[in-house]
N, C-alpha and C. Protein backbone atom coordinates (compact mmCIF):
# COMPACT_ATOMS: atom_id res chain seq x y z
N UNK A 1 118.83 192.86 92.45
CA UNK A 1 119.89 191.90 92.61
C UNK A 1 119.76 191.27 93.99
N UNK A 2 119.83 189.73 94.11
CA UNK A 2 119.49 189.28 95.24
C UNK A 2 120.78 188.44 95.88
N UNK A 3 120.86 189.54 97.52
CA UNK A 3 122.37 189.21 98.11
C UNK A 3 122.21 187.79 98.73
N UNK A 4 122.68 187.24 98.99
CA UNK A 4 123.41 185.41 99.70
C UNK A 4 124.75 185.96 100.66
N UNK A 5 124.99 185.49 101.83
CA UNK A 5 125.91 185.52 102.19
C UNK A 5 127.18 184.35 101.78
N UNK A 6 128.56 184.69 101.82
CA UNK A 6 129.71 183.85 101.05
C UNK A 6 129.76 182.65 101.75
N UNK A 7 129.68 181.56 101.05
CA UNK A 7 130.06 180.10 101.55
C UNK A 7 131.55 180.17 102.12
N UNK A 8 132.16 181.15 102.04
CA UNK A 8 133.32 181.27 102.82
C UNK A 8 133.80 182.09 103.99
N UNK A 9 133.34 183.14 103.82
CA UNK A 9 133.83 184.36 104.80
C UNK A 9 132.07 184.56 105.35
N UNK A 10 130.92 184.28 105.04
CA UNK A 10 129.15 184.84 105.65
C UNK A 10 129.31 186.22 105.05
N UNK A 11 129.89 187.17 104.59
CA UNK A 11 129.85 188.37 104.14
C UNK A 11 128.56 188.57 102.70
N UNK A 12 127.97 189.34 102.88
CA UNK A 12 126.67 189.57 101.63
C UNK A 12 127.39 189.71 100.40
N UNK A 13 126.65 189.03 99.34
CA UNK A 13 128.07 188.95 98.16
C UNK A 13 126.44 188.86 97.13
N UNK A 14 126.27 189.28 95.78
CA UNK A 14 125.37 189.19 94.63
C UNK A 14 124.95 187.72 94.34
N UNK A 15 124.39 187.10 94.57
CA UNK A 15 123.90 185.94 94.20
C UNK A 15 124.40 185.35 92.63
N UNK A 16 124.61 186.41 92.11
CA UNK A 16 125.26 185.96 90.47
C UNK A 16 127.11 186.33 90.55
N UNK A 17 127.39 186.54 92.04
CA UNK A 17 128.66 186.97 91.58
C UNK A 17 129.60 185.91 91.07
N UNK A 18 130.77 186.11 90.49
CA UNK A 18 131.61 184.96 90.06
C UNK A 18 132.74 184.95 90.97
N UNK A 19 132.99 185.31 91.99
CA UNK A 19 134.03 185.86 93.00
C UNK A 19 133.13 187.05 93.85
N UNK A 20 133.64 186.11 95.13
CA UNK A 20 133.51 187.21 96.17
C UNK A 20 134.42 188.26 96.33
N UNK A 21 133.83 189.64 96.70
CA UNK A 21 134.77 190.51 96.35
C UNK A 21 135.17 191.18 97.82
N UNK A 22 135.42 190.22 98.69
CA UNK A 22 135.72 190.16 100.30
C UNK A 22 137.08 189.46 100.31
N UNK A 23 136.24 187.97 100.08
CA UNK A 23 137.75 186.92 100.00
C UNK A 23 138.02 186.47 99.18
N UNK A 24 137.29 186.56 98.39
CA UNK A 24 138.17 186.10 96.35
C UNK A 24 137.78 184.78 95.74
N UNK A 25 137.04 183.99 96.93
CA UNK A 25 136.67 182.59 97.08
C UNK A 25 135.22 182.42 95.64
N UNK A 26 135.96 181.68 94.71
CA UNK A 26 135.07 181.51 93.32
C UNK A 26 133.37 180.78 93.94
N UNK A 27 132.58 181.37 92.79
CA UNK A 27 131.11 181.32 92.87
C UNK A 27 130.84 181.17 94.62
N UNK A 28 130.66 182.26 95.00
CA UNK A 28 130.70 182.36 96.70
C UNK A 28 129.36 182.26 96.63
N UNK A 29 127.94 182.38 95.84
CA UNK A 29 126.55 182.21 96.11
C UNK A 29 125.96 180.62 96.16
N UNK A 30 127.07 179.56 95.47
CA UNK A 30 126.87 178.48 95.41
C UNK A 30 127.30 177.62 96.61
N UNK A 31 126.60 176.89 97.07
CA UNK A 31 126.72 176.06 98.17
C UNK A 31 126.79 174.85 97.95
N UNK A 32 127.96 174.04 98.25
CA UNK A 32 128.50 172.48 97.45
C UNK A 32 126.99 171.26 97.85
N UNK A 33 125.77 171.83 99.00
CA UNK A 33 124.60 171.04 99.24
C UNK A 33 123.80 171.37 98.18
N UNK A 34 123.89 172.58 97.69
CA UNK A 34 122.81 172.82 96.21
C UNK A 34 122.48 172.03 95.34
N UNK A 35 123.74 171.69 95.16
CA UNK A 35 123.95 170.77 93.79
C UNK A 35 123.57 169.61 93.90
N UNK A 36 124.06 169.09 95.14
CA UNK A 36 123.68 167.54 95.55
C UNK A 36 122.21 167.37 95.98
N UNK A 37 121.14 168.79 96.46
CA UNK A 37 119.79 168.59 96.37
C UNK A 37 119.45 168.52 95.26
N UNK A 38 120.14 169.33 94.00
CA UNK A 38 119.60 169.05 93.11
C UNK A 38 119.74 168.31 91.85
N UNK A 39 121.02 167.03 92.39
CA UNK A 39 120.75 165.65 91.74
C UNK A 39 120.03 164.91 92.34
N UNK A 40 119.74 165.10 93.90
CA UNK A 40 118.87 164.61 94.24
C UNK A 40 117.05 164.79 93.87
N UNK A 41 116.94 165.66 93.82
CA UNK A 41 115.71 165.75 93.26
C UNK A 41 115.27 165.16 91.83
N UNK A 42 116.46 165.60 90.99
CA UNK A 42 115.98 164.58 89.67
C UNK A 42 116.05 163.30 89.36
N UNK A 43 116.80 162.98 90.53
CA UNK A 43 116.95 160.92 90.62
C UNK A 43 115.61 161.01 91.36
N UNK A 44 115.15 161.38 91.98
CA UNK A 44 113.59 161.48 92.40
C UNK A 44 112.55 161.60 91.53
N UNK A 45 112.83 162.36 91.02
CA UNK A 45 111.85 162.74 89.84
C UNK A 45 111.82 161.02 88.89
N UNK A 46 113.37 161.19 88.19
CA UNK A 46 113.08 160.07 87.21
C UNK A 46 112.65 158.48 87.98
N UNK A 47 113.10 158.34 89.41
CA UNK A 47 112.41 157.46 90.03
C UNK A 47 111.12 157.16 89.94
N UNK A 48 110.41 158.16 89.87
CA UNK A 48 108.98 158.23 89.84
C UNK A 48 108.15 158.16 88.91
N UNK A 49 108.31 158.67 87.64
CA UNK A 49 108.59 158.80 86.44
C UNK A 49 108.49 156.88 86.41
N UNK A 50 109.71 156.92 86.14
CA UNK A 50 109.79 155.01 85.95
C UNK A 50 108.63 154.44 86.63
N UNK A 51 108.25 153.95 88.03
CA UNK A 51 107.34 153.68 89.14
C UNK A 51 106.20 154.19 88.25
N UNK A 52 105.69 154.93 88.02
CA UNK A 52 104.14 155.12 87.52
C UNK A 52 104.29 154.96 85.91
N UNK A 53 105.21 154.79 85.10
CA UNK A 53 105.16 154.46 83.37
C UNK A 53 104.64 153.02 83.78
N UNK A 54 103.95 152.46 82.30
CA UNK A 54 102.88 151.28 82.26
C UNK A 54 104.50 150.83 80.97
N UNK A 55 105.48 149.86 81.28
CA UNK A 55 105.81 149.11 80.37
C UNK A 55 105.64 148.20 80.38
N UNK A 56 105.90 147.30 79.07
CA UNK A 56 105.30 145.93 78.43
C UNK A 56 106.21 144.57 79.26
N UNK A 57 107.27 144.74 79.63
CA UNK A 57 107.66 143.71 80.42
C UNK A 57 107.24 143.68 81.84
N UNK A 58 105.90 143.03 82.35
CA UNK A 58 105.29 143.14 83.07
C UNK A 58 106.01 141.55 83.58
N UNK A 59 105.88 141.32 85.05
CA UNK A 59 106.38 140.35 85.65
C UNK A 59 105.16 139.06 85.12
N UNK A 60 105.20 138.26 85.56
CA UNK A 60 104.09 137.40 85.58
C UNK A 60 103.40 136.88 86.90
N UNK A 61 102.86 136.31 87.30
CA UNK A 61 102.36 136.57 88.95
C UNK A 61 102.37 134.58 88.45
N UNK A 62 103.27 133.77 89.01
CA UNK A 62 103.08 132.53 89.25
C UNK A 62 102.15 131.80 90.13
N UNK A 63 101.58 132.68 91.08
CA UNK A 63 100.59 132.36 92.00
C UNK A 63 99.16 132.30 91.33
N UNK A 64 99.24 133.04 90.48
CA UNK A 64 97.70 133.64 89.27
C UNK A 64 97.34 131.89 88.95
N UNK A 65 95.93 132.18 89.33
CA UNK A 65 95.47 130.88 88.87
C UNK A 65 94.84 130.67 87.72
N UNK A 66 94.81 129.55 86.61
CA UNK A 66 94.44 130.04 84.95
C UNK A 66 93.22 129.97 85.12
N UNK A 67 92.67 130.55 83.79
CA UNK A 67 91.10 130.86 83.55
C UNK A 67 90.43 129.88 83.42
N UNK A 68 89.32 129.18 84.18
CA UNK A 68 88.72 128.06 83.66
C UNK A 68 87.45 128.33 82.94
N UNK A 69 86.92 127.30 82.38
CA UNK A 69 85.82 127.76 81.09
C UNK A 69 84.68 127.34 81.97
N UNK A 70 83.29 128.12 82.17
CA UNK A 70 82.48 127.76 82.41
C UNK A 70 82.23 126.12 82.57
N UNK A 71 82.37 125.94 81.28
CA UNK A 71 81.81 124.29 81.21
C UNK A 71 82.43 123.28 82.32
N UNK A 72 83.96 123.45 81.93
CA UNK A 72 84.72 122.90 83.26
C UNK A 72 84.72 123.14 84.80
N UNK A 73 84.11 124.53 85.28
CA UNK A 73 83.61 125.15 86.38
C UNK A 73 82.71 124.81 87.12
N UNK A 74 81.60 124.40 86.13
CA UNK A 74 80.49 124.05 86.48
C UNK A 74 80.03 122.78 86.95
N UNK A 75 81.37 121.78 86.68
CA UNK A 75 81.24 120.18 87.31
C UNK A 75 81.96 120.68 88.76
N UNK A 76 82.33 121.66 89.45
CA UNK A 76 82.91 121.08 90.98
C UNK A 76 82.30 122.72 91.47
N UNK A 77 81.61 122.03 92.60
CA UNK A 77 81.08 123.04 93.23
C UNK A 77 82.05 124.30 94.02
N UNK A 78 82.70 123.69 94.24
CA UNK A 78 83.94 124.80 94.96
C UNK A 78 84.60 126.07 93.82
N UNK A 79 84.47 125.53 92.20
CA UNK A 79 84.78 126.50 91.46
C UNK A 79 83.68 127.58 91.50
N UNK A 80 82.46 126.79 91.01
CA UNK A 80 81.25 127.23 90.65
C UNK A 80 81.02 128.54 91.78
N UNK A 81 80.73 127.72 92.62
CA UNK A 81 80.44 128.76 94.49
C UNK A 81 81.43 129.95 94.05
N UNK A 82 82.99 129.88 94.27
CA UNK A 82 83.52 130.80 94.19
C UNK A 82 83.23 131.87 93.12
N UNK A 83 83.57 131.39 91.72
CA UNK A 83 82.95 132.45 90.44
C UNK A 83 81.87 133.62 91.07
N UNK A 84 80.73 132.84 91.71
CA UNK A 84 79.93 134.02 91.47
C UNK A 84 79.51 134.04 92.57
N UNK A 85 80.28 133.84 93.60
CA UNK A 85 80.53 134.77 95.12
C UNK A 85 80.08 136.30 95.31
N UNK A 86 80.87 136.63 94.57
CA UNK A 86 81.05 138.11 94.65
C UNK A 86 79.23 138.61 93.83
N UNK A 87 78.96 138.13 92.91
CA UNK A 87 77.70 138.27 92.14
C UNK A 87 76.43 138.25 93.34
N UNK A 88 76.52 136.80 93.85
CA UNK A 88 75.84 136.84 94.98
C UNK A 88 75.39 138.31 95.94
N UNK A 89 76.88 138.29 96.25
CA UNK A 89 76.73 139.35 97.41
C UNK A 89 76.41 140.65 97.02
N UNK A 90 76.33 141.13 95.68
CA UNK A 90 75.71 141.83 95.08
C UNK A 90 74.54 142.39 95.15
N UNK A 91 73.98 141.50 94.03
CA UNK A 91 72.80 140.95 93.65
C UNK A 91 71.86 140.72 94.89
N UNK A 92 72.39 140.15 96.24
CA UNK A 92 71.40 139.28 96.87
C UNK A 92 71.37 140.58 98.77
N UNK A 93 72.11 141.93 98.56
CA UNK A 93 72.27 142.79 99.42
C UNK A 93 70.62 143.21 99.79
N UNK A 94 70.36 143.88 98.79
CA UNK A 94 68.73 144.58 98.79
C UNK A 94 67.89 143.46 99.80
N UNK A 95 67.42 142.52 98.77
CA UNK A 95 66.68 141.79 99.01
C UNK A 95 66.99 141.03 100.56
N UNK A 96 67.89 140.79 101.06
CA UNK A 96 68.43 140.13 103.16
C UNK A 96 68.27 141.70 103.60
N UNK A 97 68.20 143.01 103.28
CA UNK A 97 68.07 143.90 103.71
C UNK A 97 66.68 144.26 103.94
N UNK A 98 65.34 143.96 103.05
CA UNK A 98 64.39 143.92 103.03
C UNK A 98 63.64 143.25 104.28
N UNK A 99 64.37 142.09 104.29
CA UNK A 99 63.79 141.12 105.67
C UNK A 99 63.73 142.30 107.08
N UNK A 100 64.58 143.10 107.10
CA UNK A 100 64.23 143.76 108.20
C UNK A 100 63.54 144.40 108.56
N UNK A 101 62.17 144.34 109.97
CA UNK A 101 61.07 145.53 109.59
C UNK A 101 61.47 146.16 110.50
N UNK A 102 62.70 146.61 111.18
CA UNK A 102 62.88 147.70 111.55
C UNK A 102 64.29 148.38 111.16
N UNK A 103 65.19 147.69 111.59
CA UNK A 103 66.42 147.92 111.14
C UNK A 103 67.67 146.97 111.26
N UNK A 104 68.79 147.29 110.33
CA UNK A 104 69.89 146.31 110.19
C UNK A 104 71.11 146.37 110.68
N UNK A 105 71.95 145.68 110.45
CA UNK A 105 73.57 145.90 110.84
C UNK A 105 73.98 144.86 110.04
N UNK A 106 75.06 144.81 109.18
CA UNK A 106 76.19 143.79 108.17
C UNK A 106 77.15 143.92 109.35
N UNK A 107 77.79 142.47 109.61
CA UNK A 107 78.39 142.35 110.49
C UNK A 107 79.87 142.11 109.84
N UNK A 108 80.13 141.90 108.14
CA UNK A 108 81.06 141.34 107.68
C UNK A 108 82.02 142.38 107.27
N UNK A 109 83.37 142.63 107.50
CA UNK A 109 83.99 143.83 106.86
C UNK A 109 84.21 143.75 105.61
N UNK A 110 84.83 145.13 105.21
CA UNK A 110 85.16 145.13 103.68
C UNK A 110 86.01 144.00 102.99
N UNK A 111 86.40 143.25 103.57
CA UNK A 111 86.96 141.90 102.83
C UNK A 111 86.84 140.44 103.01
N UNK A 112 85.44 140.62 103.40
CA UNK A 112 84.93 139.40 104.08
C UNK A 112 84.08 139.03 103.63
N UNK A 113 83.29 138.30 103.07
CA UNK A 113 82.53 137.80 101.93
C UNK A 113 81.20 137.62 102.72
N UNK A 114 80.35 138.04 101.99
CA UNK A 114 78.38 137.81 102.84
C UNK A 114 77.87 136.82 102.86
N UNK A 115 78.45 135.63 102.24
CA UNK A 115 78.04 134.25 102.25
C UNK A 115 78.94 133.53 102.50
N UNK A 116 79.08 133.01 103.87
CA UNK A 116 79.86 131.85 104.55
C UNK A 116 79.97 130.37 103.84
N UNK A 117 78.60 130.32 103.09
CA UNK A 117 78.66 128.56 102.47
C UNK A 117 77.94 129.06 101.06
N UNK A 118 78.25 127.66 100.87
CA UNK A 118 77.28 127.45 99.66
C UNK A 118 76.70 125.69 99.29
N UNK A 119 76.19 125.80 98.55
CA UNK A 119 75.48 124.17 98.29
C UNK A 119 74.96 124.71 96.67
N UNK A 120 75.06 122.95 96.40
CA UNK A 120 73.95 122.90 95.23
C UNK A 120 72.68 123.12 95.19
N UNK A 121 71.60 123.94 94.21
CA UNK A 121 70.48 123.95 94.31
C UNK A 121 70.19 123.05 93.43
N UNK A 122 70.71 123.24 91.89
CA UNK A 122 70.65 122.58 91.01
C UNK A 122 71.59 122.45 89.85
N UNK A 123 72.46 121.35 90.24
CA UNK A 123 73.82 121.52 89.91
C UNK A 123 73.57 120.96 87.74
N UNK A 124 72.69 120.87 87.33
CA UNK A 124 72.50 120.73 85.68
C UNK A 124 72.43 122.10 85.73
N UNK A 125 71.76 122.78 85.96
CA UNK A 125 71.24 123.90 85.69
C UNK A 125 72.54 124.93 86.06
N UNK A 126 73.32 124.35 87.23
CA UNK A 126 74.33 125.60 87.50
C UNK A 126 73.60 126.33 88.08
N UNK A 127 72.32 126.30 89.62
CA UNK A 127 72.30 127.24 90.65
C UNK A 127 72.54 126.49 91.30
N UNK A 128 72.88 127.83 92.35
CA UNK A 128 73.71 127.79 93.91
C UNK A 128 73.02 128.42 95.01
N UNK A 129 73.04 127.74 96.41
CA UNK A 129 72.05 128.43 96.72
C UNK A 129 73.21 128.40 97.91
N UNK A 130 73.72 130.19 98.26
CA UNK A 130 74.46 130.99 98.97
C UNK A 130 73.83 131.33 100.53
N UNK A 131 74.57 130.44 101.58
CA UNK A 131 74.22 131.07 102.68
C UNK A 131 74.84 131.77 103.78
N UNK A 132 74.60 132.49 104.12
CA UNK A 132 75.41 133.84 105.26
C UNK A 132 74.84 133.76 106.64
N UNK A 133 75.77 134.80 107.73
CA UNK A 133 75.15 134.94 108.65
C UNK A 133 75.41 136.30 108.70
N UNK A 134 75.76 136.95 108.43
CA UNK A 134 76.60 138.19 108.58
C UNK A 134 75.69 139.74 109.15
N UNK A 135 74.30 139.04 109.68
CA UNK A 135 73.62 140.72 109.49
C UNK A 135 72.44 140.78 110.96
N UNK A 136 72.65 141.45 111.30
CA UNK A 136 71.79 141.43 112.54
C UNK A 136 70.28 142.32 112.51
N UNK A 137 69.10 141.65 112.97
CA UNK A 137 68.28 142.84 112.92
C UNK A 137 67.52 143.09 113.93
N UNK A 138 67.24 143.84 114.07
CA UNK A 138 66.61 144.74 115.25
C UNK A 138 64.97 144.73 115.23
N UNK A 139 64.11 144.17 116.74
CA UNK A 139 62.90 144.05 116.35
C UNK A 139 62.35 144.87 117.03
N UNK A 140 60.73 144.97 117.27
CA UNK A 140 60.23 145.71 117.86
C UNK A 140 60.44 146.30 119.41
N UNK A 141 61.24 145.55 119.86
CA UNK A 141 61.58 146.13 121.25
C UNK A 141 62.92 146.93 121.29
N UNK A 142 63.52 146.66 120.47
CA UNK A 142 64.83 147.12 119.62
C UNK A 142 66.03 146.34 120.40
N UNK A 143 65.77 145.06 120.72
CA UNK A 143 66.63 143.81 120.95
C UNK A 143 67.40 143.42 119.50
N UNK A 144 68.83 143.48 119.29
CA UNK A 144 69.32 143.20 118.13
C UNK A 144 69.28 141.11 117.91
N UNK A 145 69.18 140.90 116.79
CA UNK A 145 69.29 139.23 116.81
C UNK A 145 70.31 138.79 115.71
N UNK A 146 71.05 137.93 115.76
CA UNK A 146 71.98 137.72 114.63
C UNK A 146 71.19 136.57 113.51
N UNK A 147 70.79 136.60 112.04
CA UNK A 147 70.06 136.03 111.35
C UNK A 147 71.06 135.07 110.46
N UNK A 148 70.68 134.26 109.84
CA UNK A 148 71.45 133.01 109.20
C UNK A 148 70.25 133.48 107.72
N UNK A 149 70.42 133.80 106.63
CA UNK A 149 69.81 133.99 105.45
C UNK A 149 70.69 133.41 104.48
């Protein structure tokens, strides 16, 4: 049996008693903060609960810009460039890394894109030809240089 002292008198009283048998004072193991931690905890709980459930009335994001179709993309270079930005910087990492015969440095952070411009190469065809500065390399004397690729 596990003793609690009385929310009224501090005297050791049974944790299950229904009356203290000191001062007479009803459920003396219960403390009027108990209860209120522990509506607090389940408005926490179901807070959270709600916050991470996936329901179907999802807001709409008015800022979201609509999907354009290739075909329409492909007449303005500013769409085109952007689309496959990210592809670029991909795709085109290895190979500006290769150029170095000794060693490198990316100068661009994690949200900063590896190609500063772009241009038409051959705008029927839909290539782009992506250019950066973002990477420095190091030569034989081990003088670092900043490269434009």
């Amino acid at each position: 049996m596990a003793l609690v002292k009385c929310k009224e008198c501090g005297k050791e009283v049974s944790k299950n008693a229904k009356a203290c048998p000191h001062c007479g004072i009803k459920k003396p193991g219960v403390k009027a903060g108990d209860a209120l931690k522990g509506f607090a905890l389940i408005f926490f709980v179901i807070f959270i609960i709600a916050q991470c459930s996936d329901s179907d009335d999802k807001p709409t994001n008015v800022d979201a810009k609509p999907q354009i179709a290739d075909t329409e993309c492909i007449k303005t270079l500013q769409c085109w460039g952007e689309k496959n930005a990210i592809s670029a910087g991909a795709y085109c990492q290895r190979p500006i890394e290769k150029l170095a015969k000794y060693s490198f440095e990316w100068l661009d952070g994690a949200f900063t894109p590896r190609f500063s411009y772009y241009r038409w190469k051959d705008q029927s065809q839909g290539l782009v030809t992506y250019i950066g500065d973002k990477i420095k390399l190091q030569n034989g004397f081990g003088a670092w240089s900043n490269y434009t690729y």
